[in-house]
PDB file of N, CA and C in Angstrom:
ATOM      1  N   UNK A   1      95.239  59.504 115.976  1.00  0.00           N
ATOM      2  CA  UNK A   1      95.465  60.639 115.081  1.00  0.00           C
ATOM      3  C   UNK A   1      95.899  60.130 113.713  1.00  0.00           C
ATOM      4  N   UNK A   2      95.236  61.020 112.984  1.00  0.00           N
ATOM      5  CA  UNK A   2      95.950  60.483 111.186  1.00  0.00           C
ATOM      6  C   UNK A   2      96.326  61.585 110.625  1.00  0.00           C
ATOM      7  N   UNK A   3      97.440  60.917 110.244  1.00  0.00           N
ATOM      8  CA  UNK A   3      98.457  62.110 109.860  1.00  0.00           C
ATOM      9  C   UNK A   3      98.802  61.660 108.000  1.00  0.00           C
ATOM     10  N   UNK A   4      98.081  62.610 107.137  1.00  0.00           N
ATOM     11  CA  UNK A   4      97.542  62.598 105.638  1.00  0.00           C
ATOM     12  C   UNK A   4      99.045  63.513 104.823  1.00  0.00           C
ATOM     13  N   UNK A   5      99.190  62.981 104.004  1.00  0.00           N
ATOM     14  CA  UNK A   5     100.356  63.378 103.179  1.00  0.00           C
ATOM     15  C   UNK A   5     100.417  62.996 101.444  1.00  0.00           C
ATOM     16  N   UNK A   6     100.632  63.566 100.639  1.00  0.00           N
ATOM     17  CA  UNK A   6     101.020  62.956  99.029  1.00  0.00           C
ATOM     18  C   UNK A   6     100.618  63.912  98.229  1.00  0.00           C
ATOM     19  N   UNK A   7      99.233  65.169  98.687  1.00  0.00           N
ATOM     20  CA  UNK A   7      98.467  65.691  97.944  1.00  0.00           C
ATOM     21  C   UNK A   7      99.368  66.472  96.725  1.00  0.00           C
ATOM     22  N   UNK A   8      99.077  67.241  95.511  1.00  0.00           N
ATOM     23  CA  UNK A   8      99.310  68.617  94.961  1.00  0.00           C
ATOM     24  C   UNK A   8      98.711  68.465  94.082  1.00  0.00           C
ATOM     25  N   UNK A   9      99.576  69.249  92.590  1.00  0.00           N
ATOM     26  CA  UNK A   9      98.605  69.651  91.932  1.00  0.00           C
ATOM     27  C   UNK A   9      99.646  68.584  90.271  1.00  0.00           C
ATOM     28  N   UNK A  10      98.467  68.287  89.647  1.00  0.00           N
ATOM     29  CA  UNK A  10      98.950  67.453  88.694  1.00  0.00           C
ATOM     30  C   UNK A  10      98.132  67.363  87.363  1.00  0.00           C
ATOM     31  N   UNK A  11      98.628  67.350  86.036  1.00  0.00           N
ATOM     32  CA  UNK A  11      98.040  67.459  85.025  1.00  0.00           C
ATOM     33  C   UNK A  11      97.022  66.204  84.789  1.00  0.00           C
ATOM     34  N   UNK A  12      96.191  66.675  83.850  1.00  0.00           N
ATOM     35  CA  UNK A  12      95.512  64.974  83.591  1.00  0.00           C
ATOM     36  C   UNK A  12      95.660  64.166  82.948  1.00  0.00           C
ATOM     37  N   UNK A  13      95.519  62.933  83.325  1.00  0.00           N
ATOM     38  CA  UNK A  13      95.974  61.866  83.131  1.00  0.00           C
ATOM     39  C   UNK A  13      97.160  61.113  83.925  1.00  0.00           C
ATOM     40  N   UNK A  14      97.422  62.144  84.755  1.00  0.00           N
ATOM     41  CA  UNK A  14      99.196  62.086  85.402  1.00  0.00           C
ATOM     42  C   UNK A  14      98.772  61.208  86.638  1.00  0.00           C
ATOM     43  N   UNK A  15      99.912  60.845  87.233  1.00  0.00           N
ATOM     44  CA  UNK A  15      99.805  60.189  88.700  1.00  0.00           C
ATOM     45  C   UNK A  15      99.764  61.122  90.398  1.00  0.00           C
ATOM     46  N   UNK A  16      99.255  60.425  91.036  1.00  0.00           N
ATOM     47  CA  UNK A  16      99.902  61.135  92.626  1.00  0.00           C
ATOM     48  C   UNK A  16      99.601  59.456  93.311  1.00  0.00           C
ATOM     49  N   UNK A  17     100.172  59.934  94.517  1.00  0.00           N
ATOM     50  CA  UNK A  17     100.246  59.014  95.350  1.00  0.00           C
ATOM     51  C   UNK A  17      99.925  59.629  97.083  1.00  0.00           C
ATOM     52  N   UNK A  18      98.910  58.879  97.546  1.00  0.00           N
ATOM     53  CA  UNK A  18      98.663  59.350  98.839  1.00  0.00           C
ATOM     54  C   UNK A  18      99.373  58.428  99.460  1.00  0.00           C
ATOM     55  N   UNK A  19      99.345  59.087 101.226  1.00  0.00           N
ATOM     56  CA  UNK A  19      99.486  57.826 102.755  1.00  0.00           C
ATOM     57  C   UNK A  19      98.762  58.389 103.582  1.00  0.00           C
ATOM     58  N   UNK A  20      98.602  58.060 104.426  1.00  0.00           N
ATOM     59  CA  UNK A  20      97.939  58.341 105.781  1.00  0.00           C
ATOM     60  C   UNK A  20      98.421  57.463 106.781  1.00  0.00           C
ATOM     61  N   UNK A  21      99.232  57.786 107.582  1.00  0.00           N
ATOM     62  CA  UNK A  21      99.584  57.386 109.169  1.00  0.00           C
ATOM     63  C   UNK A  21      98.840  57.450 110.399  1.00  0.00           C
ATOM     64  N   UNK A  22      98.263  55.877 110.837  1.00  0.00           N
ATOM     65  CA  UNK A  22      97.486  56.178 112.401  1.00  0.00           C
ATOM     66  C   UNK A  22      98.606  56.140 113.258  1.00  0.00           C
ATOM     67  N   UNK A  23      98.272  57.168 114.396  1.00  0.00           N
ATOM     68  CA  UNK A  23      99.477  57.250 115.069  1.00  0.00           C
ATOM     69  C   UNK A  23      98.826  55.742 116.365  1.00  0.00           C
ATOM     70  N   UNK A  24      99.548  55.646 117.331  1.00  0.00           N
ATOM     71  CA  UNK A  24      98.908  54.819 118.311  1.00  0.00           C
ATOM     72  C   UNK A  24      98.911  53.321 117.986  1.00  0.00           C
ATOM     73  N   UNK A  25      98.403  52.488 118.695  1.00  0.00           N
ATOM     74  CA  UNK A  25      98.112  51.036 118.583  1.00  0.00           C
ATOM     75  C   UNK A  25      96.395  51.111 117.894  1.00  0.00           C
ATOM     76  N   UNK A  26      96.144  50.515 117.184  1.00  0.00           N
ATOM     77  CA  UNK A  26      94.621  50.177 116.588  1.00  0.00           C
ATOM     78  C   UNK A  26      94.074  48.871 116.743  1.00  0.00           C
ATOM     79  N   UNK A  27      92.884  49.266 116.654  1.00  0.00           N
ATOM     80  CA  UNK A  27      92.122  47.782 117.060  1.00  0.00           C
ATOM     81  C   UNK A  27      92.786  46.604 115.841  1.00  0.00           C
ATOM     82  N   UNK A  28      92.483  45.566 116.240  1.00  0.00           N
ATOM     83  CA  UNK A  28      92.876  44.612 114.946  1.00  0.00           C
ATOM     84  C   UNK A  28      91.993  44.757 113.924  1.00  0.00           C
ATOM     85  N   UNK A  29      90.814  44.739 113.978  1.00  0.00           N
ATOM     86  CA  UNK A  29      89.500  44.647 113.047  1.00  0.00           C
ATOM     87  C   UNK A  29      89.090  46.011 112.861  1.00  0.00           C
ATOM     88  N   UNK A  30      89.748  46.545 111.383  1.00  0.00           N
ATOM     89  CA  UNK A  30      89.402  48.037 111.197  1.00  0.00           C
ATOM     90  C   UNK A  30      89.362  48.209 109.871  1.00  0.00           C
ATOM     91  N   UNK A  31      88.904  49.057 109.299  1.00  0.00           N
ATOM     92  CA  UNK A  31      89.162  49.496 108.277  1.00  0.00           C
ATOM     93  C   UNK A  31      89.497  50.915 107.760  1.00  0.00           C
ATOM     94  N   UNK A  32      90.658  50.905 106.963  1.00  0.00           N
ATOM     95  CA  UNK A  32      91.262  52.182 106.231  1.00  0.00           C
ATOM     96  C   UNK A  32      91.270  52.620 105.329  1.00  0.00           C
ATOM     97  N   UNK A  33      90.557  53.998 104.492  1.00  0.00           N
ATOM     98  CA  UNK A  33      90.531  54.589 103.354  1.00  0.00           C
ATOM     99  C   UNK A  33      90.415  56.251 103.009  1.00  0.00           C
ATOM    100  N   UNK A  34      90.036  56.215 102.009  1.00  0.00           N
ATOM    101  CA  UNK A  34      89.850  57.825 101.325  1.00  0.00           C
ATOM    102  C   UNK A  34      88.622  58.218 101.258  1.00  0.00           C
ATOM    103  N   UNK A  35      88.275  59.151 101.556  1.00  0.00           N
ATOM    104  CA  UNK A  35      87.163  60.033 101.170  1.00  0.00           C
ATOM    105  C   UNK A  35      87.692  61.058 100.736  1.00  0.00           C
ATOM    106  N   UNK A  36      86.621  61.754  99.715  1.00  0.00           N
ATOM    107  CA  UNK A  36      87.188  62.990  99.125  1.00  0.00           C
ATOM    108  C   UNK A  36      85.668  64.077  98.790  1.00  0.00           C
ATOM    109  N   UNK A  37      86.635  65.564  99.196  1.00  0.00           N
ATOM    110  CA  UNK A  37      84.718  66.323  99.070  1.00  0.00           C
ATOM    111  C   UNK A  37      85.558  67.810  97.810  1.00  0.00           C
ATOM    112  N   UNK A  38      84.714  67.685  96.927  1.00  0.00           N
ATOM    113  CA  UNK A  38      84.704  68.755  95.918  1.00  0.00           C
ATOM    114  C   UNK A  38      84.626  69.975  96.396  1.00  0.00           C
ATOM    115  N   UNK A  39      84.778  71.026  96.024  1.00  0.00           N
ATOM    116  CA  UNK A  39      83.710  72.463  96.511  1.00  0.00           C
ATOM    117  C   UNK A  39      82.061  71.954  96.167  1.00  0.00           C
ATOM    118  N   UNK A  40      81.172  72.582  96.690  1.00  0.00           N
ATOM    119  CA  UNK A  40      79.817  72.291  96.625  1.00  0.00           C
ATOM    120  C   UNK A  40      79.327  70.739  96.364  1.00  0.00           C
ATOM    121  N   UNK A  41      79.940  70.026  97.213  1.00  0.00           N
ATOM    122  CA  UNK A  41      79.761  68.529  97.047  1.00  0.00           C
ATOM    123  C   UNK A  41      79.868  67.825  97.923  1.00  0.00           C
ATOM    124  N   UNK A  42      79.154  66.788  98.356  1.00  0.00           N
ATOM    125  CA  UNK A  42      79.201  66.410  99.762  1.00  0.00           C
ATOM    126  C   UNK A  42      80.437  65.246  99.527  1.00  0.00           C
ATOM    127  N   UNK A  43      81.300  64.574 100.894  1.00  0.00           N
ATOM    128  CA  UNK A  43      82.024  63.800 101.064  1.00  0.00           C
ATOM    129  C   UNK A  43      81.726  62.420 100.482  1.00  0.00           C
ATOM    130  N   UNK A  44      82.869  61.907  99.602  1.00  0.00           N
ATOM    131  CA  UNK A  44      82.392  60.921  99.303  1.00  0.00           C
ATOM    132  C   UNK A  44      83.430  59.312  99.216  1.00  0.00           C
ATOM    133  N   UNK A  45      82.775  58.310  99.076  1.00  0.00           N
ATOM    134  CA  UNK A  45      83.935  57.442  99.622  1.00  0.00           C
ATOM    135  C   UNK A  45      84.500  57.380  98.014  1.00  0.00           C
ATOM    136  N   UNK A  46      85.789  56.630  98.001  1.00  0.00           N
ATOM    137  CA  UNK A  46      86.874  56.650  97.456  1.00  0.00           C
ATOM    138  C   UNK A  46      87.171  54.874  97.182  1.00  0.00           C
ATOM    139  N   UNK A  47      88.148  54.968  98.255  1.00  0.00           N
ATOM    140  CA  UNK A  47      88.584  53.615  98.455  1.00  0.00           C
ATOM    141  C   UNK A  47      88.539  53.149 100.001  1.00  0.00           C
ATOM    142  N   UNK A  48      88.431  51.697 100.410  1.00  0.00           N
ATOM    143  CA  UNK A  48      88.195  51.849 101.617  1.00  0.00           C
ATOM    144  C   UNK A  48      89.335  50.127 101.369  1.00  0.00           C
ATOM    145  N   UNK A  49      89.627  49.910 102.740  1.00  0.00           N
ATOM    146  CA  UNK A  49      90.187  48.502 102.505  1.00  0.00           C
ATOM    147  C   UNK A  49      90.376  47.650 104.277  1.00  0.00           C
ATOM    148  N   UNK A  50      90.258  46.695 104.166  1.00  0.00           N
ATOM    149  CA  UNK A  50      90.269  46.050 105.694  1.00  0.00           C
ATOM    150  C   UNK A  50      91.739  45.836 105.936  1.00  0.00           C
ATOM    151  N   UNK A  51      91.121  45.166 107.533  1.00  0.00           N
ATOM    152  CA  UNK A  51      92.529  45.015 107.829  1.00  0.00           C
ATOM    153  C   UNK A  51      93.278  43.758 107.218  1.00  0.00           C
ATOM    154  N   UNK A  52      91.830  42.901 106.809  1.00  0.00           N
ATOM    155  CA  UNK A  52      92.200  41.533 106.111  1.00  0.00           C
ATOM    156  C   UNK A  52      92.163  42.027 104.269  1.00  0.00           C
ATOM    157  N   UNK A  53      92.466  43.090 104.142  1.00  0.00           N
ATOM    158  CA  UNK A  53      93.070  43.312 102.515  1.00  0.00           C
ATOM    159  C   UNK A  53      91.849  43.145 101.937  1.00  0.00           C
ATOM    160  N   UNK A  54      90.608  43.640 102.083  1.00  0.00           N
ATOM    161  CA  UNK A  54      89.297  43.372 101.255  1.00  0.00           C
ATOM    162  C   UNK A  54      89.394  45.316 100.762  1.00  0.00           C
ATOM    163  N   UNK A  55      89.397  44.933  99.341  1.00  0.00           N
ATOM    164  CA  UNK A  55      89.336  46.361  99.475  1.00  0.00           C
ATOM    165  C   UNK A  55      87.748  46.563  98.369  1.00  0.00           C
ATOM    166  N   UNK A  56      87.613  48.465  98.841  1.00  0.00           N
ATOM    167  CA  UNK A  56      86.099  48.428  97.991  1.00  0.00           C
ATOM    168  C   UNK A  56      86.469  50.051  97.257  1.00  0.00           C
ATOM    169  N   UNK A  57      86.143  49.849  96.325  1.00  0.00           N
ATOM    170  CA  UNK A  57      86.117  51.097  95.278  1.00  0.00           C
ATOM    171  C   UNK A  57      85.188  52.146  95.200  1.00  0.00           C
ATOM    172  N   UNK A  58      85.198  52.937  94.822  1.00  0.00           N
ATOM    173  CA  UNK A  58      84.183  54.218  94.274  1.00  0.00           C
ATOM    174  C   UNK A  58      84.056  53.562  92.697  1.00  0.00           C
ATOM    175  N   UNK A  59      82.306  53.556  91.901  1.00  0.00           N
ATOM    176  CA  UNK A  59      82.724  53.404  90.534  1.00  0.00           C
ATOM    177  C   UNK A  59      83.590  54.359  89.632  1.00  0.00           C
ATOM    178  N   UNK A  60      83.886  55.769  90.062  1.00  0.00           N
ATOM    179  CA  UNK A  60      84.092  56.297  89.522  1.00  0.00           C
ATOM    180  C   UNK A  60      85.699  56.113  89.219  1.00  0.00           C
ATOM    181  N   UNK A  61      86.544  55.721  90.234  1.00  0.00           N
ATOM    182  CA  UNK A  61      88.156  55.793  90.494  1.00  0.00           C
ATOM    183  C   UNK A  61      88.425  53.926  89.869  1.00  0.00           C
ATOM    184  N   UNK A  62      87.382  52.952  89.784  1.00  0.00           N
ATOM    185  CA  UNK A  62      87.965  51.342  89.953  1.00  0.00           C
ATOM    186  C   UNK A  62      88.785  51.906  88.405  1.00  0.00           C
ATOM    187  N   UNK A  63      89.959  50.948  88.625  1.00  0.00           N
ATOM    188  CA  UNK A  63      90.797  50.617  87.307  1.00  0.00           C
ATOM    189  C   UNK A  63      91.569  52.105  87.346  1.00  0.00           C
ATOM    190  N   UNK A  64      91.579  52.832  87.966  1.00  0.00           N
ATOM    191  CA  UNK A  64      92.675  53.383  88.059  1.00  0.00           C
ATOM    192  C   UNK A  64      93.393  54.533  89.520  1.00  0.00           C
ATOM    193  N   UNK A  65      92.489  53.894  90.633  1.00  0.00           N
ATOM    194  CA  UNK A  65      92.848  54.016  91.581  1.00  0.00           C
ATOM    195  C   UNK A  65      93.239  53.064  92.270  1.00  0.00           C
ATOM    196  N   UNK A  66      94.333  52.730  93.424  1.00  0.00           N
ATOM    197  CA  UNK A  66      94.332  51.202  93.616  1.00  0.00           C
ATOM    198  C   UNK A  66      94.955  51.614  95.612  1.00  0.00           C
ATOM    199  N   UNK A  67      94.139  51.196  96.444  1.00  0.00           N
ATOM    200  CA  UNK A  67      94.317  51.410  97.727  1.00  0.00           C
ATOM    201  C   UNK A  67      95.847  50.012  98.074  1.00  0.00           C
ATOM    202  N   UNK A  68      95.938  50.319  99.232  1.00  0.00           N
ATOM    203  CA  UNK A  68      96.725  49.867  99.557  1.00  0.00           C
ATOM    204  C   UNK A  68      97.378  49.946 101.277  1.00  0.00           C
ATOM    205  N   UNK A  69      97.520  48.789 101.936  1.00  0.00           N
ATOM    206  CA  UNK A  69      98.014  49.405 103.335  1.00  0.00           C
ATOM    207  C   UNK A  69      98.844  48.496 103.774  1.00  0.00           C
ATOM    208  N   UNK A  70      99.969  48.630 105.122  1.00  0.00           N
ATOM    209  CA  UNK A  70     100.778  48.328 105.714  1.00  0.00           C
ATOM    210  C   UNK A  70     100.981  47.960 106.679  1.00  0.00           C
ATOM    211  N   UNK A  71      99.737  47.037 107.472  1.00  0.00           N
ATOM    212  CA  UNK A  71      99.821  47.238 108.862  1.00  0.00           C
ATOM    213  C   UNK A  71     100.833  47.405 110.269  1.00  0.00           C
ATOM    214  N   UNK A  72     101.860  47.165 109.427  1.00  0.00           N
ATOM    215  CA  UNK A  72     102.278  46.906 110.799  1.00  0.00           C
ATOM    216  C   UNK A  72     103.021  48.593 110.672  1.00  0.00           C
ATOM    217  N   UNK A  73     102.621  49.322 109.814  1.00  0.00           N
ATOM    218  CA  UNK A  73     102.984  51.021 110.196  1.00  0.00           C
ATOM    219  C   UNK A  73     101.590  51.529 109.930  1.00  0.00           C
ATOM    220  N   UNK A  74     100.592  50.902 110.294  1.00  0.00           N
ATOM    221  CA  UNK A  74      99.283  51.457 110.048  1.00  0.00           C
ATOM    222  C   UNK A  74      99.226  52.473 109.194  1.00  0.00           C
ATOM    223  N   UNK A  75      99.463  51.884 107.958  1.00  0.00           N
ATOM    224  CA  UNK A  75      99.703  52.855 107.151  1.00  0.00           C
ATOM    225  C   UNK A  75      98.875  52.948 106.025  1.00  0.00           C
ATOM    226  N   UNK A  76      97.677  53.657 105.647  1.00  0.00           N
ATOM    227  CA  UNK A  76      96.963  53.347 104.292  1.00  0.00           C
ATOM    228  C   UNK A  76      97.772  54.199 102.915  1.00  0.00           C
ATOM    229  N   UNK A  77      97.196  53.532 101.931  1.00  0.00           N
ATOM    230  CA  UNK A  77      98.031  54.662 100.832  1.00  0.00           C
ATOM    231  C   UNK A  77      97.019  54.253  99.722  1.00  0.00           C
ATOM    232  N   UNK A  78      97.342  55.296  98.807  1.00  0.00           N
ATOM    233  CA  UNK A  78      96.380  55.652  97.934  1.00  0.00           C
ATOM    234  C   UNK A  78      97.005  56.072  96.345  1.00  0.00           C
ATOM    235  N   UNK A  79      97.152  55.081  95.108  1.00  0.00           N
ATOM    236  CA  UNK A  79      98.080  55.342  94.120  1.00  0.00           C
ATOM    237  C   UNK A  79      96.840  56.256  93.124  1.00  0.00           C
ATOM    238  N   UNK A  80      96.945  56.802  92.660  1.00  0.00           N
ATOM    239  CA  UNK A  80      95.863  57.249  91.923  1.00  0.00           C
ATOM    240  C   UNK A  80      96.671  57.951  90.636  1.00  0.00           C
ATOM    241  N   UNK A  81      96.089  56.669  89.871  1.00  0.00           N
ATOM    242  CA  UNK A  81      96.938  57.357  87.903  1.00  0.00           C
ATOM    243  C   UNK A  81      95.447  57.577  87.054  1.00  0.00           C
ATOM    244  N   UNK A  82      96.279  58.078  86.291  1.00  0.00           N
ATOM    245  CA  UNK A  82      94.856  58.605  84.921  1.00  0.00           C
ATOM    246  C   UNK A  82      94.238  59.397  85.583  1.00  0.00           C
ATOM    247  N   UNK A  83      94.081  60.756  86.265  1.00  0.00           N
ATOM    248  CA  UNK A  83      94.077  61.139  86.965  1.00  0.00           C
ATOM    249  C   UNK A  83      92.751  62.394  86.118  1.00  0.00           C
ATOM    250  N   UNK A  84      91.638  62.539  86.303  1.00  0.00           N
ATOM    251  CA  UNK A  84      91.042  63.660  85.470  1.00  0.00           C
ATOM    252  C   UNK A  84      90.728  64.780  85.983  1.00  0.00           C
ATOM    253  N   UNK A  85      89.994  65.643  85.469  1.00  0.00           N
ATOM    254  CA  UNK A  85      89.975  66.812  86.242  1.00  0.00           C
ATOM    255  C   UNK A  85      88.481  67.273  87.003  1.00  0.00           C
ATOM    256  N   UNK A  86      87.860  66.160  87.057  1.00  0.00           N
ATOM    257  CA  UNK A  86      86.826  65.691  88.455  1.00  0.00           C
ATOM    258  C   UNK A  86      87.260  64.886  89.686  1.00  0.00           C
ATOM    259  N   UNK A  87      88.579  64.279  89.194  1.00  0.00           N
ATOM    260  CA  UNK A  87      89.132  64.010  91.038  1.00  0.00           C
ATOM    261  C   UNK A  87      89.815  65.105  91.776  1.00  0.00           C
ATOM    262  N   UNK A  88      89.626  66.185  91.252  1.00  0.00           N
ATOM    263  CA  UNK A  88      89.831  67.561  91.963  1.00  0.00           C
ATOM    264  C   UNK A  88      89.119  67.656  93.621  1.00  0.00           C
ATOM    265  N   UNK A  89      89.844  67.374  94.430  1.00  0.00           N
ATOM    266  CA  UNK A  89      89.171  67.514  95.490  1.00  0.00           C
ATOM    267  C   UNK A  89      89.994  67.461  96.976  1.00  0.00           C
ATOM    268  N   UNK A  90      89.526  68.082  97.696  1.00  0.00           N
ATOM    269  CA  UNK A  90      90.344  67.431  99.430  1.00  0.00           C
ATOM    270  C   UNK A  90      90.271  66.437  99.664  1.00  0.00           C
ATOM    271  N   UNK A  91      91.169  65.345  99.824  1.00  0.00           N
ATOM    272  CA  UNK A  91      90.993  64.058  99.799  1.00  0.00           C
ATOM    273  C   UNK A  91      91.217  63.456 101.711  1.00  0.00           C
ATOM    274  N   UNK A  92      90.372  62.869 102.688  1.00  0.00           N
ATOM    275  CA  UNK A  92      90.539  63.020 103.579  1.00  0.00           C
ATOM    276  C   UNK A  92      90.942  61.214 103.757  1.00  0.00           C
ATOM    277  N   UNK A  93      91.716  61.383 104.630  1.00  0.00           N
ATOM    278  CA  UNK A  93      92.078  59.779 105.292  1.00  0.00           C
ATOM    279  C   UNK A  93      90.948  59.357 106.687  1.00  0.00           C
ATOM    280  N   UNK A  94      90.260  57.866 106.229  1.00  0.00           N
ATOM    281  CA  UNK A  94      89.522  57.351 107.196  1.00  0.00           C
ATOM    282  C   UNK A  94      89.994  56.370 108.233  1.00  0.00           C
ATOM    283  N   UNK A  95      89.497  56.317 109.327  1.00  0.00           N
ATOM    284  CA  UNK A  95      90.163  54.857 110.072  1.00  0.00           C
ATOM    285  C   UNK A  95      88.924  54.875 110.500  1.00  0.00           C
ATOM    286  N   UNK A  96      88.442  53.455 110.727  1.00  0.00           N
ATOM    287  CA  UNK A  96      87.272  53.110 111.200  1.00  0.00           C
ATOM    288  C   UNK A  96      87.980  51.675 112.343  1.00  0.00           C
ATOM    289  N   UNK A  97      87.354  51.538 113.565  1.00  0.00           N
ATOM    290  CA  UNK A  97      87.548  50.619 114.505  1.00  0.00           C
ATOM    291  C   UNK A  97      86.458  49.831 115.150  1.00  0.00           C
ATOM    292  N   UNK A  98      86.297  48.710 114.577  1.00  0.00           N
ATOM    293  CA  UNK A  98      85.607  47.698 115.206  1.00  0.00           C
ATOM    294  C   UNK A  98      85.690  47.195 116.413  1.00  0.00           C
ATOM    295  N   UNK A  99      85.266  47.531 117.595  1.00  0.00           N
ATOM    296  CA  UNK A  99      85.549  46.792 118.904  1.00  0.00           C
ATOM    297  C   UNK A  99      83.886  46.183 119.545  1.00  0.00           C
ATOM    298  N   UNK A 100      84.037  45.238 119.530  1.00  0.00           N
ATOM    299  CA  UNK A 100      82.179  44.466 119.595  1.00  0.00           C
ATOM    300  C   UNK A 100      81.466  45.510 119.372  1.00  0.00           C
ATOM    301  N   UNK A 101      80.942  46.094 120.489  1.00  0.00           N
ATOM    302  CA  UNK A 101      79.591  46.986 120.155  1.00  0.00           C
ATOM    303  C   UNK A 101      79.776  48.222 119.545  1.00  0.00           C
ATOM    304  N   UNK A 102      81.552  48.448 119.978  1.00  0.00           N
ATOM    305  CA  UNK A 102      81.620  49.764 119.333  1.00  0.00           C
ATOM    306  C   UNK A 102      82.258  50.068 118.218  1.00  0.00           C
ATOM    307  N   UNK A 103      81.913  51.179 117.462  1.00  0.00           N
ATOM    308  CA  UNK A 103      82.493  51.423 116.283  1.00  0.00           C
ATOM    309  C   UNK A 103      83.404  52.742 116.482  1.00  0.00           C
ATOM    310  N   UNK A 104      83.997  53.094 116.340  1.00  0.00           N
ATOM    311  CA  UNK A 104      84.734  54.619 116.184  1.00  0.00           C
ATOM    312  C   UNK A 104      85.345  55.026 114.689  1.00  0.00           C
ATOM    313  N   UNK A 105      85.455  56.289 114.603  1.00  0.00           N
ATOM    314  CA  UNK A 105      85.666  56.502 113.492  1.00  0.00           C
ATOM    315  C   UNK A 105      86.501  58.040 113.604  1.00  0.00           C
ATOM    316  N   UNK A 106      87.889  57.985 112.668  1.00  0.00           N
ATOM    317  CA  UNK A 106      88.145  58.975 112.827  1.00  0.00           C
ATOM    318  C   UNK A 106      89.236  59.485 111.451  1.00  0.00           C
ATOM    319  N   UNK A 107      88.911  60.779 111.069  1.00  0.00           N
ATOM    320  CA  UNK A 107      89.528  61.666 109.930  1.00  0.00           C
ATOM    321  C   UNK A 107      90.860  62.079 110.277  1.00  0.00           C
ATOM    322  N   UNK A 108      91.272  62.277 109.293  1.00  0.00           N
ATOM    323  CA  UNK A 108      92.806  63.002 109.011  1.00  0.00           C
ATOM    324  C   UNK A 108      92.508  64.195 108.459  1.00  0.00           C
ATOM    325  N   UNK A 109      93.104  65.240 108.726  1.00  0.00           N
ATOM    326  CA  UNK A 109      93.029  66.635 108.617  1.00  0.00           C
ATOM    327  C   UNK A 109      93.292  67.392 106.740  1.00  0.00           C
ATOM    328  N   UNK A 110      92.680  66.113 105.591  1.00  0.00           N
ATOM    329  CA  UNK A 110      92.694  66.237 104.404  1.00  0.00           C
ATOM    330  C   UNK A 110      93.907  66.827 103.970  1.00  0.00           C
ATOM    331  N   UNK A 111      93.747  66.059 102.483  1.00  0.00           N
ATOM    332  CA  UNK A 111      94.962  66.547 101.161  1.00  0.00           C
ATOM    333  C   UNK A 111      94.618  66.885 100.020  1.00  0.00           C
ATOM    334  N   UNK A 112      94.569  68.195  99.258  1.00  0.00           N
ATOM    335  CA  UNK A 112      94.271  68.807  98.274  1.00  0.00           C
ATOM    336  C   UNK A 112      94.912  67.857  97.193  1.00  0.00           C
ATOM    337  N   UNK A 113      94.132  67.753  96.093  1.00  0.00           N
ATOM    338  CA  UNK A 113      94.434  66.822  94.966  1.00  0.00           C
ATOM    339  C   UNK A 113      94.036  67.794  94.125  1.00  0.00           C
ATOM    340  N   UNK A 114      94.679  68.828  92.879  1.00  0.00           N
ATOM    341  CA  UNK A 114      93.722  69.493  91.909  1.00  0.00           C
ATOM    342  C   UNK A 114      94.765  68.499  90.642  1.00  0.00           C
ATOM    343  N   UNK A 115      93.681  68.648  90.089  1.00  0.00           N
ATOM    344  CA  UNK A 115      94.288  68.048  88.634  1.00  0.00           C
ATOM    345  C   UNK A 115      93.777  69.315  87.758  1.00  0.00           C
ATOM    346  N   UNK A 116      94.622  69.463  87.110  1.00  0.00           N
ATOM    347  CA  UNK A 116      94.681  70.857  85.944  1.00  0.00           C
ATOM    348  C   UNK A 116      94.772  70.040  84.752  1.00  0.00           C
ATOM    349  N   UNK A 117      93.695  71.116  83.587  1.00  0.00           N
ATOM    350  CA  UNK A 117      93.918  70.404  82.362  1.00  0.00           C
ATOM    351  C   UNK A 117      95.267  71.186  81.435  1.00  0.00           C
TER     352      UNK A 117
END
């Protein structure tokens, strides 16, 4: 289970800060990030980052979004400054689990991000 927290509402240019908590033990070889879906817009990735600290960007967020995680509280987080008023969106927490053949994948129940001008 992922349990998503940090969202509201913030002017632009301003900061927020996400987390997301996996509850449980996780595979070792996984990866944790953000997706985020607009109104009339399909889901889209964000930031994503391993368990070995490789992290990968959206072009739209690099240089002023910056992921971040904790393993040993399986914890992803998400700093997001300069903030405009197209990262307006539900921002959902990913966990993805590598186990040989299998992959699993599972969402956190999203966090509203509006940025107001």
């Amino acid at each position: 289970q992922l349990q998503a927290s940090g969202g509201g509402l913030v002017q632009t240019g301003g900061s927020l800060s996400l987390s997301c908590v996996a509850s449980g033990s996780i595979a070792s070889n996984n990866g944790m990030g953000w997706y985020r879906q607009a109104p009339g817009k399909q889901r889209e990735l964000v930031a994503v980052i391993t368990n070995s600290a490789r992290e990968t960007y959206a072009d739209s967020v690099k240089g002023r979004f910056t992921i971040s995680r904790d393993n040993a509280k399986n914890t992803v987080y998400l700093q997001m400054n300069a903030l405009k008023l197209e990262d307006t969106a539900v921002y959902y927490c990913n966990l993805v689990l590598f186990m040989g053949v299998t992959t699993r994948v599972y969402w956190g129940q999203g966090t509203q991000v509006t940025v107001s001008s």
